[in-house]
N, C-alpha and C. Protein backbone atom coordinates (compact mmCIF):
# COMPACT_ATOMS: atom_id res chain seq x y z
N UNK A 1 -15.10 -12.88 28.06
CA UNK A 1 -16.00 -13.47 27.08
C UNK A 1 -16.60 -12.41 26.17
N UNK A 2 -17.18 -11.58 26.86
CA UNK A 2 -17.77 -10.12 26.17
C UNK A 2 -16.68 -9.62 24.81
N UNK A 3 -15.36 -9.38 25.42
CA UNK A 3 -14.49 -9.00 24.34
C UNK A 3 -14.10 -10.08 23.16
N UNK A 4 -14.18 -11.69 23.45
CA UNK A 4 -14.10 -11.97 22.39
C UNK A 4 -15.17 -12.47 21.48
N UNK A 5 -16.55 -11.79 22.13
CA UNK A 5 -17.75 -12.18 21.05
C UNK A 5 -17.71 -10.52 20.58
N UNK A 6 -16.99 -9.60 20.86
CA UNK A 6 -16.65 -8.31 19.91
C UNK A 6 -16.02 -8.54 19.07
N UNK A 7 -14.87 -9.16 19.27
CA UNK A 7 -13.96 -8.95 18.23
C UNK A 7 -14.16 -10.42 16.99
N UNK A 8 -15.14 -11.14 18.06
CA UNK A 8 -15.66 -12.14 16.42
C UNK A 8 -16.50 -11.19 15.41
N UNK A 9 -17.38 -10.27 15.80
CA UNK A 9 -18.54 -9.62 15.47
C UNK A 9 -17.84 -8.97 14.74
N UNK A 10 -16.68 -8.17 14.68
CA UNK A 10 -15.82 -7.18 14.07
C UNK A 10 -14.75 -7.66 13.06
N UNK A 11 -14.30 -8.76 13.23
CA UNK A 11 -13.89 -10.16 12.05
C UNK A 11 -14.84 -10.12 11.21
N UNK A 12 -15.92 -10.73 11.53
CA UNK A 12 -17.57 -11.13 10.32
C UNK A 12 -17.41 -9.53 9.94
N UNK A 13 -17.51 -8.73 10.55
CA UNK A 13 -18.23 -7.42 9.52
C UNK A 13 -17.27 -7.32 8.59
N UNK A 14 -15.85 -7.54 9.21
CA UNK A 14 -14.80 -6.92 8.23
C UNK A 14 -14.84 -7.48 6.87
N UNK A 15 -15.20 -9.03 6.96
CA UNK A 15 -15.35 -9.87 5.74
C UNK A 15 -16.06 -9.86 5.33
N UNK A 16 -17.30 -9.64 5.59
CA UNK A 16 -18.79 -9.06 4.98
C UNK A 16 -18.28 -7.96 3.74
N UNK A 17 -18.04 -7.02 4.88
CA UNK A 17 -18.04 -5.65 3.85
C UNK A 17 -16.43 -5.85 2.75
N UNK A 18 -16.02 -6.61 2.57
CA UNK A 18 -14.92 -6.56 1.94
C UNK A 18 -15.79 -7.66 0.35
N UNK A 19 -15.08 -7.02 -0.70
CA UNK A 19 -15.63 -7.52 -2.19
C UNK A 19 -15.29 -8.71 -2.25
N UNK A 20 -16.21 -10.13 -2.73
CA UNK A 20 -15.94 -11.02 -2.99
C UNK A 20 -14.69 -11.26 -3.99
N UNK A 21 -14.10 -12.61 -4.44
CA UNK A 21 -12.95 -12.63 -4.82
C UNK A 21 -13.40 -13.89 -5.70
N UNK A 22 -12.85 -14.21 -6.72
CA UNK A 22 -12.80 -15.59 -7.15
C UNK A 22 -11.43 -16.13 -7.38
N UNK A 23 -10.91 -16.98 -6.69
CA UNK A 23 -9.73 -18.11 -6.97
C UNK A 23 -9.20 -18.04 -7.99
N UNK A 24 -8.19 -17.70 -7.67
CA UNK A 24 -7.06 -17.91 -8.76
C UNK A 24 -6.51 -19.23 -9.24
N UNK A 25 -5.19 -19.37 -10.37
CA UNK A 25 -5.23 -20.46 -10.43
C UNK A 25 -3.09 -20.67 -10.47
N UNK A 26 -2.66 -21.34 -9.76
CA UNK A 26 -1.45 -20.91 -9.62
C UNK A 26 -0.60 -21.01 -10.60
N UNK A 27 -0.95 -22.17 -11.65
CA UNK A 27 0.00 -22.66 -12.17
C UNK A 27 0.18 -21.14 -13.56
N UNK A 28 -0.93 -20.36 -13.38
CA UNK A 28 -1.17 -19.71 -14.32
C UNK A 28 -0.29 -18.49 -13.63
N UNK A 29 -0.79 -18.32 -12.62
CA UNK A 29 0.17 -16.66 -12.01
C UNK A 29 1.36 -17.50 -12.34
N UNK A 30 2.09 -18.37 -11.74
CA UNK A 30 3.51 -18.51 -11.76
C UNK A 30 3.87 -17.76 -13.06
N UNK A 31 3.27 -17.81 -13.88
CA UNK A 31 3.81 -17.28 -15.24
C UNK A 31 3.57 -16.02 -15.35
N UNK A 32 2.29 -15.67 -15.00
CA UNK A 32 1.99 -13.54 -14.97
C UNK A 32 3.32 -13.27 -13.67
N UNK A 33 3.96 -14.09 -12.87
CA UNK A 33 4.55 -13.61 -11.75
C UNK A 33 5.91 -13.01 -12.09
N UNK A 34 6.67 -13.27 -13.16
CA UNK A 34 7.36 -12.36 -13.80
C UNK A 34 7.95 -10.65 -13.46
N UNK A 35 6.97 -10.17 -13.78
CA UNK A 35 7.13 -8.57 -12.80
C UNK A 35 7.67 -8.61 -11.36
N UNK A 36 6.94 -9.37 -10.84
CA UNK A 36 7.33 -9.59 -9.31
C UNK A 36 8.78 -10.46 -8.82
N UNK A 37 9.11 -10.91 -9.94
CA UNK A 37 10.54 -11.87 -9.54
C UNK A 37 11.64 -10.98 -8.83
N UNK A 38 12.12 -9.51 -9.50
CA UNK A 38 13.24 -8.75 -8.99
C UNK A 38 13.10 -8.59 -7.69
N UNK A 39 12.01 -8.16 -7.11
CA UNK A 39 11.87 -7.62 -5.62
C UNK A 39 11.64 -8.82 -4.81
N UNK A 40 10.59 -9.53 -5.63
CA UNK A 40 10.50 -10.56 -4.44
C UNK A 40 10.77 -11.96 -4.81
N UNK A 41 11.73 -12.37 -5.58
CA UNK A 41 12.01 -13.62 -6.17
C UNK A 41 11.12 -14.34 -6.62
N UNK A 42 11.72 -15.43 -7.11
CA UNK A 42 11.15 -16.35 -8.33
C UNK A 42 10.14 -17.07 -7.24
N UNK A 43 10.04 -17.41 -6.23
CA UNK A 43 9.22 -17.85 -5.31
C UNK A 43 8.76 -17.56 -4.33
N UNK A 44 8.31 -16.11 -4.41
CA UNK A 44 8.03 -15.09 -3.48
C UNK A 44 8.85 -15.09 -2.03
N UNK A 45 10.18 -15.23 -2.31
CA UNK A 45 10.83 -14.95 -0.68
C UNK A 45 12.44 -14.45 -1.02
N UNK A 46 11.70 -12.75 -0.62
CA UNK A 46 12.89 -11.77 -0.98
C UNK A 46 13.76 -12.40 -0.59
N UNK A 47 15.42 -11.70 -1.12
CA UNK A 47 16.10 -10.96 -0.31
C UNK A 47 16.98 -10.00 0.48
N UNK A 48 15.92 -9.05 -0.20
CA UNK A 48 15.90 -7.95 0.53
C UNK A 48 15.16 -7.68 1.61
N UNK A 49 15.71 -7.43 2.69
CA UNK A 49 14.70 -6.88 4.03
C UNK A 49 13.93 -5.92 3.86
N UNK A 50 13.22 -5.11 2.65
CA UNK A 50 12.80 -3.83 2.96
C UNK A 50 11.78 -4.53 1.45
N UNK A 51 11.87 -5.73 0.95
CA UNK A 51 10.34 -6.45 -0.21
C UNK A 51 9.89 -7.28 0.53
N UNK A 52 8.70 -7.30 1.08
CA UNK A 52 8.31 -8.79 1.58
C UNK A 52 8.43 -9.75 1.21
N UNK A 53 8.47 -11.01 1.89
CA UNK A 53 8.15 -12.47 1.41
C UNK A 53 6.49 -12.49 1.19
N UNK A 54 6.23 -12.80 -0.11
CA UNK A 54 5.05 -13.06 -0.59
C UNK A 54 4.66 -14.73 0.01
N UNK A 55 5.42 -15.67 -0.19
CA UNK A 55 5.45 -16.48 0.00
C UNK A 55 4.60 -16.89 0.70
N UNK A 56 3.57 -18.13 0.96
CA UNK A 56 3.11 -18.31 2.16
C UNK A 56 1.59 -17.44 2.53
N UNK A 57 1.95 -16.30 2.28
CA UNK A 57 0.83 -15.39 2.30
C UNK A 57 -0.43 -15.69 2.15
N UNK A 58 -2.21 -15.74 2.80
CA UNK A 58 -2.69 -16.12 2.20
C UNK A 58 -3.44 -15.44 0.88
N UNK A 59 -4.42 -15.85 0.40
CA UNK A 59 -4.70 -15.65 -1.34
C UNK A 59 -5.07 -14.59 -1.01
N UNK A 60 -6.98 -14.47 -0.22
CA UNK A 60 -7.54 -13.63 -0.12
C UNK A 60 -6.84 -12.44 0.28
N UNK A 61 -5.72 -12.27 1.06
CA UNK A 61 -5.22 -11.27 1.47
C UNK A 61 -4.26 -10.51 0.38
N UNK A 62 -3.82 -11.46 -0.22
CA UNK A 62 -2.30 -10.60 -1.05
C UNK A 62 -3.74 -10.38 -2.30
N UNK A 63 -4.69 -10.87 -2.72
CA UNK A 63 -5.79 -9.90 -3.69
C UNK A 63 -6.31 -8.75 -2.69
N UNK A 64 -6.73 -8.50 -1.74
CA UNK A 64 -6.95 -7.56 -1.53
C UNK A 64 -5.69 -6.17 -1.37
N UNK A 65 -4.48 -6.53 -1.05
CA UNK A 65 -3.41 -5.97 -0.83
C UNK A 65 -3.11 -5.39 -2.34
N UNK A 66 -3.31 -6.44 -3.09
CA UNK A 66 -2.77 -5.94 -4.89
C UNK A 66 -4.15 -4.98 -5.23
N UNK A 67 -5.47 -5.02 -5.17
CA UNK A 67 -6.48 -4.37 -5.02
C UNK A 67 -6.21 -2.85 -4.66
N UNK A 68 -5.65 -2.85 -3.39
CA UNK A 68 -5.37 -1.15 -3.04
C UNK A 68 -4.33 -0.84 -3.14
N UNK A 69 -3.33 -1.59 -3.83
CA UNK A 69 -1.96 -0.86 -4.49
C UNK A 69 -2.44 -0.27 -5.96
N UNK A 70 -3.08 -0.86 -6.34
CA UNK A 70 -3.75 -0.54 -7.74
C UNK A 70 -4.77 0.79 -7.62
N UNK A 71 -5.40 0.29 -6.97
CA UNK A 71 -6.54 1.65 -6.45
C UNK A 71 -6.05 2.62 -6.01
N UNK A 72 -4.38 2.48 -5.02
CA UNK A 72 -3.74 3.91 -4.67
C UNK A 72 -4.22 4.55 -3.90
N UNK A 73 -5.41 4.18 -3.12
CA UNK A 73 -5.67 5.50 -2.55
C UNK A 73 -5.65 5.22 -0.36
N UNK A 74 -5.98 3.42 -0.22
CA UNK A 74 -5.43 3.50 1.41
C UNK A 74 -4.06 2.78 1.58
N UNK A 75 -3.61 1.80 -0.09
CA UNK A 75 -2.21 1.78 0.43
C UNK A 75 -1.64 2.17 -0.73
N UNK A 76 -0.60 2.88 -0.34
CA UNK A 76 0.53 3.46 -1.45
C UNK A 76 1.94 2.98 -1.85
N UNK A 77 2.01 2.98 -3.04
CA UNK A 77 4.09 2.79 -2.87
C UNK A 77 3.97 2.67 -4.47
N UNK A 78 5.26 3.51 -4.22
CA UNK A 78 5.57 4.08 -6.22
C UNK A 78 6.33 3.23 -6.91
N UNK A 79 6.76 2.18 -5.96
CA UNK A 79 7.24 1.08 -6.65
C UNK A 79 6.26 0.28 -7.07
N UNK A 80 5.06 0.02 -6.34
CA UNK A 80 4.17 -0.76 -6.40
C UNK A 80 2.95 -0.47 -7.48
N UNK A 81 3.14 1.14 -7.70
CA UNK A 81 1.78 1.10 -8.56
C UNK A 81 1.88 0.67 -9.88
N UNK A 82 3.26 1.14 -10.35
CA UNK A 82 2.90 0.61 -11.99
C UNK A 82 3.33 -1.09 -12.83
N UNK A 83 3.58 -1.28 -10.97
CA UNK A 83 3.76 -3.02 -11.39
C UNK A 83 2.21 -3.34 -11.17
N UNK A 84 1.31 -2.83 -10.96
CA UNK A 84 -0.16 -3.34 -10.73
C UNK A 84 -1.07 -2.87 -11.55
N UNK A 85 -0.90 -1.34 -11.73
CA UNK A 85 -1.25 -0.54 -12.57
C UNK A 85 -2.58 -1.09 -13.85
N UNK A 86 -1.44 -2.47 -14.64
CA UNK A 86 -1.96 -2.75 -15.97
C UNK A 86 -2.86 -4.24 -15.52
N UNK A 87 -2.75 -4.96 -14.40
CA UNK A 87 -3.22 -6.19 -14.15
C UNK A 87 -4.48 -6.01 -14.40
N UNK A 88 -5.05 -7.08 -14.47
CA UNK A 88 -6.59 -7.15 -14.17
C UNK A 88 -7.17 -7.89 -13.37
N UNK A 89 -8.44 -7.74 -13.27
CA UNK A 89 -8.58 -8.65 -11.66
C UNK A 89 -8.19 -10.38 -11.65
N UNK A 90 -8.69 -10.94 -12.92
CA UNK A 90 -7.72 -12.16 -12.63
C UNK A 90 -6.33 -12.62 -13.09
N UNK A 91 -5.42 -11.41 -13.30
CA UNK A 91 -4.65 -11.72 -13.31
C UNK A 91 -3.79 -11.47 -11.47
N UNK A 92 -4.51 -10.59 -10.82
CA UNK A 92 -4.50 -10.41 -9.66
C UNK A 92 -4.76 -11.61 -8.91
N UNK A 93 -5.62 -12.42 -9.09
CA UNK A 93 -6.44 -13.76 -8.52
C UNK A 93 -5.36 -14.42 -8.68
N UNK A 94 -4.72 -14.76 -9.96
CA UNK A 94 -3.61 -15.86 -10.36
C UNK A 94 -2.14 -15.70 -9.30
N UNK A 95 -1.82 -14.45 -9.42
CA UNK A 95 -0.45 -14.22 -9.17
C UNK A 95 -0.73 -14.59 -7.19
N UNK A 96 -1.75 -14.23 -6.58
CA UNK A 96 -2.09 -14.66 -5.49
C UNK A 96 -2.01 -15.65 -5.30
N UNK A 97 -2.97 -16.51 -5.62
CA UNK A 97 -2.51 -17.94 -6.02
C UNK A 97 -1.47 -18.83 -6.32
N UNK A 98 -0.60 -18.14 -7.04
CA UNK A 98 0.83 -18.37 -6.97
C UNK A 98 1.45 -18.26 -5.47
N UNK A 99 1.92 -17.11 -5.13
CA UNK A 99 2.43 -17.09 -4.07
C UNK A 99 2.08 -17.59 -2.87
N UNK A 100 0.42 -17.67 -2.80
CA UNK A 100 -0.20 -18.50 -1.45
C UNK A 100 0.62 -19.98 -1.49
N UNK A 101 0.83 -20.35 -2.40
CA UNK A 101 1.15 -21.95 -2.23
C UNK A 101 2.67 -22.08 -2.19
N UNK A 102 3.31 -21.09 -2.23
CA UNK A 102 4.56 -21.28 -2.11
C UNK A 102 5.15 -21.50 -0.58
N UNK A 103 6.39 -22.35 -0.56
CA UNK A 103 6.65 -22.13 1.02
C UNK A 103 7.61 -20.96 1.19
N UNK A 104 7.02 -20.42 2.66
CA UNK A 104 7.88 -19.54 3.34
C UNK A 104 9.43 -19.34 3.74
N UNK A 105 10.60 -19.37 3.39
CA UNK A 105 11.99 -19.43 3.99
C UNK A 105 11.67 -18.94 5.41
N UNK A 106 12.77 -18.94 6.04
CA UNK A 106 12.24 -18.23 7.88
C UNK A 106 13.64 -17.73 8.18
N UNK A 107 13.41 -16.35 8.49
CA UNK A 107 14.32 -15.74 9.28
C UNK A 107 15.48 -15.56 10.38
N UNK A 108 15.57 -15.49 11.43
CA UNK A 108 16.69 -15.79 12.56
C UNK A 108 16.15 -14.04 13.47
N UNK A 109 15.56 -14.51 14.52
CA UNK A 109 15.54 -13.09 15.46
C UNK A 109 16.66 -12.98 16.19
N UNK A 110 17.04 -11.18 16.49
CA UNK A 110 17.79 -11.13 17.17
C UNK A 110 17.72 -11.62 18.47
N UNK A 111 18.79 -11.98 19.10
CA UNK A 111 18.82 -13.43 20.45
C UNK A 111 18.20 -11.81 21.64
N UNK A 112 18.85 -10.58 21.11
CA UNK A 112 18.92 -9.87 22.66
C UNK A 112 17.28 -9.54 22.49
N UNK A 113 16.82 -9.61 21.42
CA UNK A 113 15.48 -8.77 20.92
C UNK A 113 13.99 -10.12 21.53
N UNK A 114 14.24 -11.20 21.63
CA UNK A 114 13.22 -12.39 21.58
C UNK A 114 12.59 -12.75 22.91
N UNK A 115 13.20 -12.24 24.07
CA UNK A 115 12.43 -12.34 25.42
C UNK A 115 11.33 -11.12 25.15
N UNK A 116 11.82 -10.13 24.90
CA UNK A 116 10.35 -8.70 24.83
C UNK A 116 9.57 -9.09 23.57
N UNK A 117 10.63 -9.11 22.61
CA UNK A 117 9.43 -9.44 21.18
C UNK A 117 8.54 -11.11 21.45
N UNK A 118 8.58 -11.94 22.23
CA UNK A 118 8.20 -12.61 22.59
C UNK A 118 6.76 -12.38 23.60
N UNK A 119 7.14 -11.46 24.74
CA UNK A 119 6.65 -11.29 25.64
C UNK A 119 4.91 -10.48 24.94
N UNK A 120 5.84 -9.14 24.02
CA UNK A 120 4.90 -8.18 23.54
C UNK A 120 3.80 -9.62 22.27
N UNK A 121 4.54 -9.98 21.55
CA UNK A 121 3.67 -10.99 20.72
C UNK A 121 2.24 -11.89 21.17
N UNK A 122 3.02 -12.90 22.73
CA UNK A 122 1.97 -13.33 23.44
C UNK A 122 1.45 -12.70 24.33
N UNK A 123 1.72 -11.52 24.58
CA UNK A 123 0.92 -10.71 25.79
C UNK A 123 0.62 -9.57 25.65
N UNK A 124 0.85 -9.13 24.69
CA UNK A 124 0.50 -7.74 24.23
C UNK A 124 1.68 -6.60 25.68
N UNK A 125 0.57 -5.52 25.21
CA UNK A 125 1.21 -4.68 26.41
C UNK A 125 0.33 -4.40 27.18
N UNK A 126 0.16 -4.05 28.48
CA UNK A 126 -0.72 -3.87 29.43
C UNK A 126 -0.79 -2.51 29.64
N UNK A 127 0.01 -2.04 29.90
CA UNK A 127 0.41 -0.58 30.22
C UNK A 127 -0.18 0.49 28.99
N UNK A 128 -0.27 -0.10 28.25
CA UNK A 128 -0.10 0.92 26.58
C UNK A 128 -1.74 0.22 25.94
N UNK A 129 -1.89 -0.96 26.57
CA UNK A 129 -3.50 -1.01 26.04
C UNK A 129 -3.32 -1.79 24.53
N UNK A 130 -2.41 -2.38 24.29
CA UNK A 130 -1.85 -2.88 23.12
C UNK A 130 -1.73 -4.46 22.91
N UNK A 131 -3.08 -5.13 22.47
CA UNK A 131 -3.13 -6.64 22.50
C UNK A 131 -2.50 -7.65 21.86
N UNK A 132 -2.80 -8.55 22.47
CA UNK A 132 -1.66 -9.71 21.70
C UNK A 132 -1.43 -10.15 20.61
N UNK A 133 -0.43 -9.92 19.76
CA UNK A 133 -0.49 -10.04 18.30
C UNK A 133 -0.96 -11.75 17.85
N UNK A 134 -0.76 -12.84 19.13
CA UNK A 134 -0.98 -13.82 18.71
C UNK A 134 -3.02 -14.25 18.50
N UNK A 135 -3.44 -12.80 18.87
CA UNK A 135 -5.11 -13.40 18.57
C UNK A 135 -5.20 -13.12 17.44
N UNK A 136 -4.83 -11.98 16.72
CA UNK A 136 -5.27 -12.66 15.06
C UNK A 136 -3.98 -12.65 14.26
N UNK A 137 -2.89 -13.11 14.59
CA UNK A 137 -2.03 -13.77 13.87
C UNK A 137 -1.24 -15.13 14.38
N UNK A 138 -2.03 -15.61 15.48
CA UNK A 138 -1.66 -16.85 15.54
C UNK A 138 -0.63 -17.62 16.45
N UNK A 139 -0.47 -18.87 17.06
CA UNK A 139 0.54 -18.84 17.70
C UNK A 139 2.03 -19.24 17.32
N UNK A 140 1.45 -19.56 16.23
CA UNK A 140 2.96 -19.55 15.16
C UNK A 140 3.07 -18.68 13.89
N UNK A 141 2.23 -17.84 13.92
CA UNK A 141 2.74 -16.89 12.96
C UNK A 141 1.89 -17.28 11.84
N UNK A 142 0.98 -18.18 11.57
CA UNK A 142 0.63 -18.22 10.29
C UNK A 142 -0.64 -17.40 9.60
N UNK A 143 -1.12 -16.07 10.66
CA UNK A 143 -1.97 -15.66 10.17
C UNK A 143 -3.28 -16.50 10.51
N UNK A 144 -4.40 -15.39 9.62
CA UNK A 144 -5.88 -15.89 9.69
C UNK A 144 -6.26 -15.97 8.24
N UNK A 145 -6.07 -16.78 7.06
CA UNK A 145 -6.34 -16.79 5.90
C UNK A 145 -8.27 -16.09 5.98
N UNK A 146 -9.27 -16.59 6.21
CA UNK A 146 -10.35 -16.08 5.92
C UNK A 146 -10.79 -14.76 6.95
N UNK A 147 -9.82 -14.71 7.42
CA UNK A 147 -10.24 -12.82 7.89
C UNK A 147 -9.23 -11.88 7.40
N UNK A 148 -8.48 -12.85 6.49
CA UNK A 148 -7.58 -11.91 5.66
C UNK A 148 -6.48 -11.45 6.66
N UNK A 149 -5.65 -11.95 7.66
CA UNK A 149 -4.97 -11.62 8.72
C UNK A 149 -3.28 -12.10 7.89
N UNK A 150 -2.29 -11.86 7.62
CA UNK A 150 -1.48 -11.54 7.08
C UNK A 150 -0.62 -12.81 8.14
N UNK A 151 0.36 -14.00 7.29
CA UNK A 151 1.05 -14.85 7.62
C UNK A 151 2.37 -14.00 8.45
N UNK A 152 2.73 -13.82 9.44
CA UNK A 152 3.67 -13.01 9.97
C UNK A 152 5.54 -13.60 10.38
N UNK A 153 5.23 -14.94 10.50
CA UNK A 153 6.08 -16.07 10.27
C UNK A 153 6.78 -16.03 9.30
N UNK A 154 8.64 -15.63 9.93
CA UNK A 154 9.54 -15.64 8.92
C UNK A 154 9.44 -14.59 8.00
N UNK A 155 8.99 -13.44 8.24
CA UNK A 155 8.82 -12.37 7.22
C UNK A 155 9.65 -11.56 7.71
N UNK A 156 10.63 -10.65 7.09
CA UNK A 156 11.60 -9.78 6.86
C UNK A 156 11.13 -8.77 8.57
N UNK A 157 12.17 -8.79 9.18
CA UNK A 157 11.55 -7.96 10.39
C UNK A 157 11.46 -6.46 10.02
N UNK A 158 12.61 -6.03 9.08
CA UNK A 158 12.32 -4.43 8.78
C UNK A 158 11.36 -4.29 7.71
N UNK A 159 10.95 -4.81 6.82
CA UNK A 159 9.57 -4.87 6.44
C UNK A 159 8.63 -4.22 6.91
N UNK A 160 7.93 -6.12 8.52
CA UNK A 160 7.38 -5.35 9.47
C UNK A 160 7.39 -4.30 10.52
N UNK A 161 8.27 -3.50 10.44
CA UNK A 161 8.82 -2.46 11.09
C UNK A 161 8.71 -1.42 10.58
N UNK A 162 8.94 -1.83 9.21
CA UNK A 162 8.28 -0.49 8.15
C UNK A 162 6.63 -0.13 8.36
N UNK A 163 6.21 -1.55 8.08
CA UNK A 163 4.63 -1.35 7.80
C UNK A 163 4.20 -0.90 9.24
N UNK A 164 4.25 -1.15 10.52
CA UNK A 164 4.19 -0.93 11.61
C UNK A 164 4.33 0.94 11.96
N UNK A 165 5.19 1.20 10.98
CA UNK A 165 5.64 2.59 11.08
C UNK A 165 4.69 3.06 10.55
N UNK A 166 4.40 2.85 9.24
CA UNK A 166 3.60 3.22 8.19
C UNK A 166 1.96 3.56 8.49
N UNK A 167 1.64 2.22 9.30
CA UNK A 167 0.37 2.34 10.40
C UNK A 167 0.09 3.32 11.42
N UNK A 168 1.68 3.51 11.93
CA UNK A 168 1.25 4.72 13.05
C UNK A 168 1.24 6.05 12.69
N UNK A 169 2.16 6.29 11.29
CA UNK A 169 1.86 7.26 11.08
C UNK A 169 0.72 7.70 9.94
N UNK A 170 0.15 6.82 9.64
CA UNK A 170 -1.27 7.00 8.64
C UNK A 170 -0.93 6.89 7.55
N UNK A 171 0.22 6.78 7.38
CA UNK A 171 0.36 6.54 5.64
C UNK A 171 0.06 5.41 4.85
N UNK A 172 -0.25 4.30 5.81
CA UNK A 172 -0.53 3.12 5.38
C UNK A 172 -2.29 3.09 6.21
N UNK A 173 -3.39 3.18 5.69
CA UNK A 173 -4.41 2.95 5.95
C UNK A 173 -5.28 2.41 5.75
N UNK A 174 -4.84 1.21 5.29
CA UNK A 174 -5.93 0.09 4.43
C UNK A 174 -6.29 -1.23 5.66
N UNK A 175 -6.02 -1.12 6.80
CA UNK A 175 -6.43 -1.74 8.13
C UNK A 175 -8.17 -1.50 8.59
N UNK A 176 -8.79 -3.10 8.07
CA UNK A 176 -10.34 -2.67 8.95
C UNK A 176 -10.53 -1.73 10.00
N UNK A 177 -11.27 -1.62 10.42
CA UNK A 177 -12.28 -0.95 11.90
C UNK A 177 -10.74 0.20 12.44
N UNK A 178 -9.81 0.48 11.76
CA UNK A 178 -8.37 1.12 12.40
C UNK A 178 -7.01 0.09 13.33
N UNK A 179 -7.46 -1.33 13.42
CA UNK A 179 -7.22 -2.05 14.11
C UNK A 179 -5.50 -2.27 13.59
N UNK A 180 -5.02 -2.10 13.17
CA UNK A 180 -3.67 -1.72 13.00
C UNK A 180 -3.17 -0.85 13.38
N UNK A 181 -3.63 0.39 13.02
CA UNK A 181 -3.47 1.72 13.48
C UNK A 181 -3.44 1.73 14.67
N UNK A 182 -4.40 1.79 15.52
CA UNK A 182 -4.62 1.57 17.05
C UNK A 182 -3.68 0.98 17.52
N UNK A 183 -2.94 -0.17 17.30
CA UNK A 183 -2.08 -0.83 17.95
C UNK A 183 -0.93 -0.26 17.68
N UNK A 184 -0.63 0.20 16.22
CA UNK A 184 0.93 1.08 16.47
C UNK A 184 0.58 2.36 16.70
N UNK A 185 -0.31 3.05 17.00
CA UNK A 185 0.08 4.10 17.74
C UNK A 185 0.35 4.07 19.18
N UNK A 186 0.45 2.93 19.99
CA UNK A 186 0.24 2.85 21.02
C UNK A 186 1.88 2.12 21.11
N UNK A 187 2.41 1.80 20.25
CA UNK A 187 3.92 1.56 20.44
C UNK A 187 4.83 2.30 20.62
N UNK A 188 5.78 1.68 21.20
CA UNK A 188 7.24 2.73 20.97
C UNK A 188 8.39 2.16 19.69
N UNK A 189 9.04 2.59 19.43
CA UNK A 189 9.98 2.38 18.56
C UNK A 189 10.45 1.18 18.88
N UNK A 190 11.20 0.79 19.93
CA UNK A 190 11.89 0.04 20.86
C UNK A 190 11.06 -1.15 20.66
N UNK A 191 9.40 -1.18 21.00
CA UNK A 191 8.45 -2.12 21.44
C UNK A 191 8.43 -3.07 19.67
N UNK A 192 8.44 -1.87 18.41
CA UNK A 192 8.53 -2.25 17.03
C UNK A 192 9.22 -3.13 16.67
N UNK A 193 10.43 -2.72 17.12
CA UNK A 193 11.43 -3.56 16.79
C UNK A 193 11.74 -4.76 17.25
N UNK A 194 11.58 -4.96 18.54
CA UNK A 194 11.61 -6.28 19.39
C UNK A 194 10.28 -7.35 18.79
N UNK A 195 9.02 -6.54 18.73
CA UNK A 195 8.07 -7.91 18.12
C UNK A 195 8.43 -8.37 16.66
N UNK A 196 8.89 -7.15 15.68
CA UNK A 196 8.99 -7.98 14.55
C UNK A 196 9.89 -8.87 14.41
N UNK A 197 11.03 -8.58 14.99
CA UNK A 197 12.17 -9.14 15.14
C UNK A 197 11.94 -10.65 15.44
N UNK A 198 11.04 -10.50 17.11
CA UNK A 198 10.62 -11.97 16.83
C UNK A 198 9.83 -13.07 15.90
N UNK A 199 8.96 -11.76 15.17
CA UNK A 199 8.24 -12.45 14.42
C UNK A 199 9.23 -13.05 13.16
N UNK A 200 10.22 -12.23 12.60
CA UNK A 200 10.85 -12.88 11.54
C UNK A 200 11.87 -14.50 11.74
N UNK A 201 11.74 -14.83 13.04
CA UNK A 201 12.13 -15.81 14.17
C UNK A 201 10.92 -16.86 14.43
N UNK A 202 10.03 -16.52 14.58
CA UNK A 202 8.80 -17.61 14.77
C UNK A 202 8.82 -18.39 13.50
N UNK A 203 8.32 -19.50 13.77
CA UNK A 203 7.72 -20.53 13.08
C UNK A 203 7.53 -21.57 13.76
C-alpha cells in the first residue's frame, strides 16, 4: 500500500511540475502534419522499425516530446530537430492532436520472445529490482494519457529497444523523477528485447 501511495505522489508531482498545454485541434495538424508524413506516414504509423508510430499516442505526451526535441537539450535527434525547429507552440498542439486520434496498426511479437517479454511486462523482474511495465503502461498497452505515460501497444519493437537503450545509457533523459532510466539500467540486453518485442504484440 505504502508503495503505491508513493508512486501516486510521484505521478501528481510529475504533472504538477510539467507546463500546462492547451488542445490542439486535429483537423488543423492533419494539415501542418506534412513534415512528418516521410518517417512516420500519412497517419502516424511508420514503416520503418527505427520511426515510431505516432499514432494513438496520447496528446499531452507527443507535446511534451515535440517540446524537448525542439528545446534539444534532455531529448535529442538530428533528424528531429529541424523538423521542429520552426513550429510553434500551437502548431505543436495541432499536429498532437492529429496523431492522438489516429488509430494504431499493431505489430506481431516474436513467438520465441513472448513467454519472458510477457513475464518481464506483467511482473517486472525480481532479481534486478525492475517493476512491472504494466503499472504505468497498462494492461494492454495503452499507456497513461494524463501522466503523460506513452501508448506502448503495437509500437515498432526496435524503436522501443532503441529508446530503452537510449535511457540506459543517458542519452535520452527527458524521463521524470529518472524513472526510465532506473529501469533500463537495471536490464540486460536479452531482458530489452524480449519486453519490447512483446510489447509491439500486445493489444
Amino acid at each position: 500500500m505504502k508503495r503505491i501511495a508513493l508512486t501516486g505522489l510521484i505521478v501528481a508531482a510529475t504533472c504538477l511540475a510539467m507546463p500546462a498545454w492547451s488542445a490542439g485541434d486535429a483537423a488543423t495538424g492533419q494539415q501542418k502534419s506534412g513534415i512528418c508524413t516521410a518517417c512516420h506516414g500519412a497517419d502516424g504509423n511508420s514503416a520503418a522499425p527505427t520511426f515510431p508510430k505516432l499514432a494513438g499516442l496520447g496528446e499531452a505526451y507527443l507535446v511534451k516530446q515535440l517540446h524537448e526535441f525542439r528545446r534539444g537539450e534532455t531529448r535529442k535527434d538530428p533528424s528531429m530537430a529541424p523538423m521542429v525547429a520552426n513550429l510553434s507552440d500551437q502548431d505543436i498542439a495541432d499536429i498532437a492532436a492529429f496523431y492522438a486520434s489516429r488509430e494504431r496498426s499493431f505489430s506481431v511479437a516474436s513467438e520465441e520472445l513472448v513467454e519472458r517479454g510477457e513475464a518481464i511486462y506483467r511482473g517486472g523482474i525480481s532479481g534486478s529490482s525492475v517493476g512491472a511495465c504494466i503499472g504505468c503502461h497498462g494492461p494492454r498497452g495503452a499507456g497513461n494519457p494524463a501522466a503523460k505515460f506513452p501508448a506502448v501497444s503495437g509500437q515498432h519493437a526496435q524503436y522501443l529497444a532503441a529508446q530503452l537503450m537510449k535511457f540506459r545509457s543517458g542519452e535520452r533523459s527527458n524521463d521524470p523523477n529518472r524513472m526510465m532510466r532506473n529501469i533500463a539500467n537495471r536490464m540486460t540486453d536479452a531482458e530489452i528485447q524480449a519486453v519490447t518485442s512483446y510489447m509491439a504484440g500486445l493489444y
